[in-house]
N, C-alpha and C. Protein backbone atom coordinates (compact mmCIF):
# COMPACT_ATOMS: atom_id res chain seq x y z
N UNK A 1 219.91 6.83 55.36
CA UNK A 1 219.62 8.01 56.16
C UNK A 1 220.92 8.52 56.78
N UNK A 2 220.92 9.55 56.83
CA UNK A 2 222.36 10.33 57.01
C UNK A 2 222.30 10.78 58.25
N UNK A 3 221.01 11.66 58.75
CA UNK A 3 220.59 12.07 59.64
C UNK A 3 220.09 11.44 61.14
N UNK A 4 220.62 11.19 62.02
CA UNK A 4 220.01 10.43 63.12
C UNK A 4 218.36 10.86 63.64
N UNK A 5 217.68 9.97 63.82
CA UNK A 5 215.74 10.08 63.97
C UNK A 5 215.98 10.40 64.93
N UNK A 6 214.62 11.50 65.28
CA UNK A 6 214.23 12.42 66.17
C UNK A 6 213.13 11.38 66.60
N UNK A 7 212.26 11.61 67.62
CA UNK A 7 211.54 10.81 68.07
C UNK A 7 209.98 11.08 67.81
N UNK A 8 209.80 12.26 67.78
CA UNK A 8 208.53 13.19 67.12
C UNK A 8 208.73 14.46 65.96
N UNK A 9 208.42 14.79 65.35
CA UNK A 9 207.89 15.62 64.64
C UNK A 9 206.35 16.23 64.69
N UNK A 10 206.20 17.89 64.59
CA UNK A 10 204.80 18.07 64.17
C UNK A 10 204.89 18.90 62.88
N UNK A 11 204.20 18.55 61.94
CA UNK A 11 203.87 19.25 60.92
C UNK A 11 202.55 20.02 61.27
N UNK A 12 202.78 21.34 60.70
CA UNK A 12 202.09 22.09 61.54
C UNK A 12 201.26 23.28 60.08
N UNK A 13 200.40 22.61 59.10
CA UNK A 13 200.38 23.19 57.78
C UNK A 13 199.08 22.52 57.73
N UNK A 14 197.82 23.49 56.39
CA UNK A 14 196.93 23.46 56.30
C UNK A 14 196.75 22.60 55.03
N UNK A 15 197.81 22.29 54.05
CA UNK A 15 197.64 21.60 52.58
C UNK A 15 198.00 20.12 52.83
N UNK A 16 196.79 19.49 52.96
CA UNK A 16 196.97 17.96 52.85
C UNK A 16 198.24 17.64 52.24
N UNK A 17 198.43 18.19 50.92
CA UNK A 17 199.36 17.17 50.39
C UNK A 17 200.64 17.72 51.02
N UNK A 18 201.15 18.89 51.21
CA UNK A 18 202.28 19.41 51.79
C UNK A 18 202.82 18.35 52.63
N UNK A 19 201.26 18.07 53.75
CA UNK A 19 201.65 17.13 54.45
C UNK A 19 202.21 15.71 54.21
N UNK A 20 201.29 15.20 53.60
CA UNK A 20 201.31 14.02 52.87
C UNK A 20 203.14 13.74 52.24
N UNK A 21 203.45 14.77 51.91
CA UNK A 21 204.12 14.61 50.84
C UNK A 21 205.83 14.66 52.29
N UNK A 22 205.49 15.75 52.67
CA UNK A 22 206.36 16.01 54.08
C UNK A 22 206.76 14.24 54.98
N UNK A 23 205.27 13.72 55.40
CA UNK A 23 205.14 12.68 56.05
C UNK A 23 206.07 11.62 55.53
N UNK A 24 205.63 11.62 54.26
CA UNK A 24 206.39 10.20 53.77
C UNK A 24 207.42 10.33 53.70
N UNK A 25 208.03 11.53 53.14
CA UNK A 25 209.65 11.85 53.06
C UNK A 25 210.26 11.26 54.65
N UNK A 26 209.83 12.10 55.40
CA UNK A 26 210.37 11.95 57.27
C UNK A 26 210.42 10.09 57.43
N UNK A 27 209.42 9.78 57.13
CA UNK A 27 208.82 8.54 57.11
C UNK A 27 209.96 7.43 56.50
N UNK A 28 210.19 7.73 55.41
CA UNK A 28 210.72 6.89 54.04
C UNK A 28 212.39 6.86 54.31
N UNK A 29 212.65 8.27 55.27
CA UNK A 29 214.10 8.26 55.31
C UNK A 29 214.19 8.29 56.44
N UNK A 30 213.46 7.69 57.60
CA UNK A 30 214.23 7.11 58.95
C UNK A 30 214.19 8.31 59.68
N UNK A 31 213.05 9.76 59.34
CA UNK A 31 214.31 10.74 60.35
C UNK A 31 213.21 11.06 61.32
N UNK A 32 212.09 10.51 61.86
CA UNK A 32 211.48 10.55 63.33
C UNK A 32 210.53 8.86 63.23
N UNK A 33 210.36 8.92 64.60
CA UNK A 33 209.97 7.73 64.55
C UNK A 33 208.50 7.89 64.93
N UNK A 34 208.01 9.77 65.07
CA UNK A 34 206.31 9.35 65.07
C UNK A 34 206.61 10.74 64.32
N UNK A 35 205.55 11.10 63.79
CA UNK A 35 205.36 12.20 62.78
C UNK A 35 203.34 12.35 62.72
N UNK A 36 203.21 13.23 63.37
CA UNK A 36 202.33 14.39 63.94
C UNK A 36 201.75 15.64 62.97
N UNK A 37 200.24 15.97 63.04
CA UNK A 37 199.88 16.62 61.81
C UNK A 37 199.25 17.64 62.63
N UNK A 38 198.96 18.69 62.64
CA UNK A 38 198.01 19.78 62.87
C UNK A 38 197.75 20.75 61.80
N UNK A 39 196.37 20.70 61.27
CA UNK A 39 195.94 21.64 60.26
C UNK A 39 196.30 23.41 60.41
N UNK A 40 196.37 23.72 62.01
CA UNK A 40 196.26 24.97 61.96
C UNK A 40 197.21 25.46 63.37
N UNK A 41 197.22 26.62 63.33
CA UNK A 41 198.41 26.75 64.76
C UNK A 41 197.11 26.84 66.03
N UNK A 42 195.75 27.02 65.89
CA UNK A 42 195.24 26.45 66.61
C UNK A 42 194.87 24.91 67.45
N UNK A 43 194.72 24.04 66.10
CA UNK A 43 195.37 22.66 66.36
C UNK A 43 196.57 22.39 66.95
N UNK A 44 197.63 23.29 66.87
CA UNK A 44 198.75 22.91 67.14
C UNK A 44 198.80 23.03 68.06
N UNK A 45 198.24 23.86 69.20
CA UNK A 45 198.42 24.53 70.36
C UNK A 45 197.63 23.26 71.33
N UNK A 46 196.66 23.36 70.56
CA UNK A 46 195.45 22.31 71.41
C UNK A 46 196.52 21.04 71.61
N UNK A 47 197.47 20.64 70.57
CA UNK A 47 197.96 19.46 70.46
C UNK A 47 198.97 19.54 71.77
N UNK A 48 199.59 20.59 71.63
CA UNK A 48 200.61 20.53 72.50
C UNK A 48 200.28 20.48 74.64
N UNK A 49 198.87 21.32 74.39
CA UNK A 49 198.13 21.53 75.40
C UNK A 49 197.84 20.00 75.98
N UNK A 50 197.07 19.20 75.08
CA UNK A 50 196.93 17.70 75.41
C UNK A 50 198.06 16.94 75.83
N UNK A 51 199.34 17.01 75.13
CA UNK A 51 200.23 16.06 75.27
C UNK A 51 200.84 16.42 76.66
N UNK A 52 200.56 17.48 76.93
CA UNK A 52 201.30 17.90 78.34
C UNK A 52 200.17 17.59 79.21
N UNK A 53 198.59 17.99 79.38
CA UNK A 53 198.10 17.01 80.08
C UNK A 53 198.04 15.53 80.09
N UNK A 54 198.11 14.96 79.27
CA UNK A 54 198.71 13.44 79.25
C UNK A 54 199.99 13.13 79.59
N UNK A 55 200.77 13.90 79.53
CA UNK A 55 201.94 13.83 80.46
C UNK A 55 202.92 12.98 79.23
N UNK A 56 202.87 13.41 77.72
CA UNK A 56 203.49 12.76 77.50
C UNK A 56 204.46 13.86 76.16
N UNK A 57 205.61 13.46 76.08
CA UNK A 57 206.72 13.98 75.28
C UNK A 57 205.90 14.62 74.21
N UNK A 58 206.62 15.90 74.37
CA UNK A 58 206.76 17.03 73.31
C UNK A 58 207.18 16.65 72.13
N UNK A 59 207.04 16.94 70.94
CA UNK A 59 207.94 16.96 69.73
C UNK A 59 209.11 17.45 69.80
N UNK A 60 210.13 17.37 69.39
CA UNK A 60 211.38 17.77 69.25
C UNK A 60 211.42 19.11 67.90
N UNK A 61 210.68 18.71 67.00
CA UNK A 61 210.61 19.66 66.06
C UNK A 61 209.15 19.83 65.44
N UNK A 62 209.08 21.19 65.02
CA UNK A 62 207.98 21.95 64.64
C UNK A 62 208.15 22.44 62.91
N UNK A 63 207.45 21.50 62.19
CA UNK A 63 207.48 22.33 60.91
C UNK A 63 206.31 22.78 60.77
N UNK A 64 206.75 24.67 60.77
CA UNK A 64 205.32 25.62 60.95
C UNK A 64 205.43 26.17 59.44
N UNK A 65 203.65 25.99 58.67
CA UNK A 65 203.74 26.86 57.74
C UNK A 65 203.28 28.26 58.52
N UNK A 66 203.40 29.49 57.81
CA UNK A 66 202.62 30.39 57.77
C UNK A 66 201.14 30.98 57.36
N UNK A 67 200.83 30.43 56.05
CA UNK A 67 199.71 31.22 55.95
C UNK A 67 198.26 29.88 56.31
N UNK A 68 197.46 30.13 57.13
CA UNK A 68 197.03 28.79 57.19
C UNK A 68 195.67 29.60 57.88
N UNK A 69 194.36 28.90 57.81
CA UNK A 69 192.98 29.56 58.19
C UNK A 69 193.35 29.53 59.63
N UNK A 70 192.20 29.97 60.55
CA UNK A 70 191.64 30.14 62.04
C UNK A 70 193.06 30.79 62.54
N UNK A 71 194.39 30.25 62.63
CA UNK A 71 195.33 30.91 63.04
C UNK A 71 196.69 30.35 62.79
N UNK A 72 196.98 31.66 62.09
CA UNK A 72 198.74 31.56 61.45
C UNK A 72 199.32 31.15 61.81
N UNK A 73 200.86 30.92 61.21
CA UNK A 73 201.80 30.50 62.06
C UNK A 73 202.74 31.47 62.72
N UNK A 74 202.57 32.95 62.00
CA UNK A 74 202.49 33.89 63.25
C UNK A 74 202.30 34.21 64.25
N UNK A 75 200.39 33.66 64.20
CA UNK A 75 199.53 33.90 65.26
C UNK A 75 199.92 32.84 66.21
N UNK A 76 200.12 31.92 65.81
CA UNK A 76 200.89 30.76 66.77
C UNK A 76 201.68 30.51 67.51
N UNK A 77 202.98 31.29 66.38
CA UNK A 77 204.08 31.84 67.87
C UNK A 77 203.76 32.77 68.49
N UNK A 78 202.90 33.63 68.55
CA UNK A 78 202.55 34.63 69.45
C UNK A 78 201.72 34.12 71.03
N UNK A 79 200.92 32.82 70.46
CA UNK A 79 200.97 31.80 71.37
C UNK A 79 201.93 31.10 72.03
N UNK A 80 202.78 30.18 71.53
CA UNK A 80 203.19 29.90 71.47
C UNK A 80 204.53 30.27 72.54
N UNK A 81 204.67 31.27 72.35
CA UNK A 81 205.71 32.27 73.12
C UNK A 81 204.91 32.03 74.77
N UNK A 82 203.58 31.92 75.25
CA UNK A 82 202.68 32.14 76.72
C UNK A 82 202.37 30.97 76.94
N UNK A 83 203.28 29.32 76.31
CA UNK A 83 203.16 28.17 76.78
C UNK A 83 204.15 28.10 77.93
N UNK A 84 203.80 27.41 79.09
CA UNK A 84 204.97 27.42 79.81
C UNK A 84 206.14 26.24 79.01
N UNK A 85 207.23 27.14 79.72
CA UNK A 85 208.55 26.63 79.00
C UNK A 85 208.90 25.30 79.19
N UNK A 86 208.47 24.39 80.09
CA UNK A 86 208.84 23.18 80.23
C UNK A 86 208.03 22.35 78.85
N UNK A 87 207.26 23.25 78.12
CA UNK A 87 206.38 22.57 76.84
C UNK A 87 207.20 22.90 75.32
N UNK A 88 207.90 23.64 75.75
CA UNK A 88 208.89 23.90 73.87
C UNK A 88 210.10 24.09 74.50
N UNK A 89 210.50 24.18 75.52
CA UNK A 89 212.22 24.51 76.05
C UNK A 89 212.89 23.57 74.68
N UNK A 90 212.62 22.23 74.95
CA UNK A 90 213.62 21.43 73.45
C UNK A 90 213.39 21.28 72.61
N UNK A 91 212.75 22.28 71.72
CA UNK A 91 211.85 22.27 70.46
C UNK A 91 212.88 22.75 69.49
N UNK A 92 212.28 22.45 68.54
CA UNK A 92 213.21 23.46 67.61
C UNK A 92 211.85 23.80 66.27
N UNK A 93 211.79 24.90 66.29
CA UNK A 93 210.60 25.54 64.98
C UNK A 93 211.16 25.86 63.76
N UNK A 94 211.02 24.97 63.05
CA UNK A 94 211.56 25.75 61.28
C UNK A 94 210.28 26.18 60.71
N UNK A 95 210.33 27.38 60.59
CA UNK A 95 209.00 28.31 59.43
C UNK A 95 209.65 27.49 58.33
N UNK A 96 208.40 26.65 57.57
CA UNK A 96 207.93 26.54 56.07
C UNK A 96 207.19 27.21 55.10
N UNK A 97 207.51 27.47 54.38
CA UNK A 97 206.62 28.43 53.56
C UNK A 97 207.15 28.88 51.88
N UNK A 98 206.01 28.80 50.93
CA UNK A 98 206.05 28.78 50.17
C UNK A 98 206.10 30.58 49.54
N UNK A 99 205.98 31.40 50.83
CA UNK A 99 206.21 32.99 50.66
C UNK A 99 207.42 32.52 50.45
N UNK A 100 207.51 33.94 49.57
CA UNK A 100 208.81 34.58 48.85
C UNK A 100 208.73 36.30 50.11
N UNK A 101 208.31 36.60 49.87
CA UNK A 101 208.31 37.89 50.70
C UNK A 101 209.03 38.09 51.50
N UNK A 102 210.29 39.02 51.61
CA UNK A 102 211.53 39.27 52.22
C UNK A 102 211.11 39.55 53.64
N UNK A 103 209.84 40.16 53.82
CA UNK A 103 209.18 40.49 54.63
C UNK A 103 208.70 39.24 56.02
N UNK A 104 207.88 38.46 55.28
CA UNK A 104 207.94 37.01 56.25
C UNK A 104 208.97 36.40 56.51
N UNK A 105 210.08 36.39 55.84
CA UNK A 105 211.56 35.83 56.75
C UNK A 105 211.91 37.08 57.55
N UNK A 106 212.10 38.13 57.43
CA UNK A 106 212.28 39.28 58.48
C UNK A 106 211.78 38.72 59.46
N UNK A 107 210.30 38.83 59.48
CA UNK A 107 209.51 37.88 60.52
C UNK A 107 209.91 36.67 61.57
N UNK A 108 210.24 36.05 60.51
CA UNK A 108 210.79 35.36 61.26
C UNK A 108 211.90 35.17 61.93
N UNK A 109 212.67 35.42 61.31
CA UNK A 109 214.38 35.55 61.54
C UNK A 109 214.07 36.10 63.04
N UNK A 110 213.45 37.44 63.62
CA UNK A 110 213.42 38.33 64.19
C UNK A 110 213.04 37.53 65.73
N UNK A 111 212.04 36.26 65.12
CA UNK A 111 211.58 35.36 66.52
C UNK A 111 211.96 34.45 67.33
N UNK A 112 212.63 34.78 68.40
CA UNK A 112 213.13 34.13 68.96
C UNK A 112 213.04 32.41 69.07
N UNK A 113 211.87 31.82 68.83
CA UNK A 113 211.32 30.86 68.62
C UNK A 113 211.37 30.40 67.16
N UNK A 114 211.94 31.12 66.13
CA UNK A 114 211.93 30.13 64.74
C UNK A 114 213.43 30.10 64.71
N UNK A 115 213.88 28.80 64.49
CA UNK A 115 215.15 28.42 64.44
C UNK A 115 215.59 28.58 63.12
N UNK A 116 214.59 28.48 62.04
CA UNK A 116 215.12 28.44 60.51
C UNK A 116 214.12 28.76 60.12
N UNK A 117 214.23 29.23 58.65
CA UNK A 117 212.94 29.39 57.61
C UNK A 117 213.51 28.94 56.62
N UNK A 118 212.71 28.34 56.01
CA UNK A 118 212.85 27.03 55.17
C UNK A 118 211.15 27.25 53.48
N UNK A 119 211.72 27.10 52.56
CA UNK A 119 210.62 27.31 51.39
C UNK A 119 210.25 25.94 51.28
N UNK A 120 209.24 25.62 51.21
CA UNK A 120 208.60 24.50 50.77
C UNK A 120 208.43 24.47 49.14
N UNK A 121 207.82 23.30 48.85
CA UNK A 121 208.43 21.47 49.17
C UNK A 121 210.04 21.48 49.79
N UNK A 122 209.89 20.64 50.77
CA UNK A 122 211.13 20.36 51.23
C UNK A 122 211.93 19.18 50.35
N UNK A 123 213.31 19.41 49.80
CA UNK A 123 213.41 18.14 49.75
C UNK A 123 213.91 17.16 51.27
N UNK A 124 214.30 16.10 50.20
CA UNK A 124 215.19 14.84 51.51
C UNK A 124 216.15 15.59 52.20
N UNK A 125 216.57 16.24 51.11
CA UNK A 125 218.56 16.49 52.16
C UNK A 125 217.68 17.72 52.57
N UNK A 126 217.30 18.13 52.25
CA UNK A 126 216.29 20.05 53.44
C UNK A 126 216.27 19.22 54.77
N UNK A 127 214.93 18.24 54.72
CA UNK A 127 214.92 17.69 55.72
C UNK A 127 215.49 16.71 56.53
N UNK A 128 217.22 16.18 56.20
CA UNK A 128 217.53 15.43 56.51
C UNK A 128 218.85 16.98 57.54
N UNK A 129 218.95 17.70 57.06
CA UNK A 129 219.47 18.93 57.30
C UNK A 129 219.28 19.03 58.67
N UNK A 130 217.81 19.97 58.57
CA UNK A 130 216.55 20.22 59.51
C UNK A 130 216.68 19.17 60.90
N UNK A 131 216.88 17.57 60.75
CA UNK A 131 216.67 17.33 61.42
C UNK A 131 218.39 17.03 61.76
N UNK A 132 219.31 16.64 61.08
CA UNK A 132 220.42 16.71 61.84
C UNK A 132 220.39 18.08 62.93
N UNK A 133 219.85 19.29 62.78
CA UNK A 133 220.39 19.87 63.75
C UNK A 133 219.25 20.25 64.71
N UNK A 134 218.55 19.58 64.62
CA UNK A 134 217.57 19.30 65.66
C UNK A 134 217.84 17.93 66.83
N UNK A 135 218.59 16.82 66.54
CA UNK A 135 218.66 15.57 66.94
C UNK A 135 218.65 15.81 68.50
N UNK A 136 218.01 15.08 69.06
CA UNK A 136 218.74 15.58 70.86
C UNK A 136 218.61 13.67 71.33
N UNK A 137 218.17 12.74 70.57
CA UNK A 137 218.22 11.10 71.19
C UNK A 137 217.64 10.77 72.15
N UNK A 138 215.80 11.34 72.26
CA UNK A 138 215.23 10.98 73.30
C UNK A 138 214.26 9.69 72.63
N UNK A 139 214.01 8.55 73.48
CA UNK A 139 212.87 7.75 73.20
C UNK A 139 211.40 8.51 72.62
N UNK A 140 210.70 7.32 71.60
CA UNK A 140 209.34 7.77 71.66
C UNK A 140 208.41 7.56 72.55
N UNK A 141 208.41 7.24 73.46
CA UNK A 141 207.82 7.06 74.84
C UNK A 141 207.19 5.55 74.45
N UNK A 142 205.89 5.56 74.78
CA UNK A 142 205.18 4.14 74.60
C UNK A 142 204.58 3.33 73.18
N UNK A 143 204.89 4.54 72.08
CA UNK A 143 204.66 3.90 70.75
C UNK A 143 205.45 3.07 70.29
């Protein structure tokens, strides 16, 4: 592993295997030491909502797809954006996505909140990338 481990990750995508396939990579090459799933940017929100009433550490990084049921990953940062800031201040969001559409990186590029856009399947070095410049060396709390 090239990349120093982050302490959380959320994968934030509706295709099992995306995930699956995402997980093990992060997993297999050392680069977080908990790795986090939400089907939808509704899930995601709820997730983030909980961990802050439990009082416990944020993810460090957000891999958001875009096109995903109940609510996008558009629709998400549009949320996302009306969390208070002490809940993503050290986040870092890479849009994933298997769009080609010059149009959805416009999108994104444009949001203050997506740090990168990134095409899926990721490989190793994508995500060994991704997370070098995400690293910030906080504990995983009690896991």
């Amino acid at each position: 592993m090239t990349a120093p481990a982050l302490n959380r990750i959320l994968l934030v995508d509706d295709d099992k295997v995306t995930n699956l396939m995402h997980k093990r990579q992060i997993t297999r090459r050392g680069l977080a030491r908990c790795v986090d799933v939400a089907t939808d940017g509704r899930a995601a929100l709820d997730y983030f909502r909980e961990r802050e009433r439990e009082g416990e550490e944020q993810p460090e990084l957000v891999l958001l797809d875009i096109n995903m049921p109940r609510m996008n990953g558009f629709e998400f940062l549009a949320e996302y954006a009306h969390l208070p800031e002490k809940m993503h201040q050290h986040q870092r969001v890479v849009m994933v996505s298997t769009s080609t559409f010059r149009k959805d990186k416009a999108i994104a590029d444009q949001n203050p909140h997506v740090a990168a856009y990134e095409t899926k399947p990721l490989s190793d070095t994508d995500l060994e990338r991704i997370v070098r410049n995400t690293h910030r060396g906080v504990s995983c709390g009690s896991e």
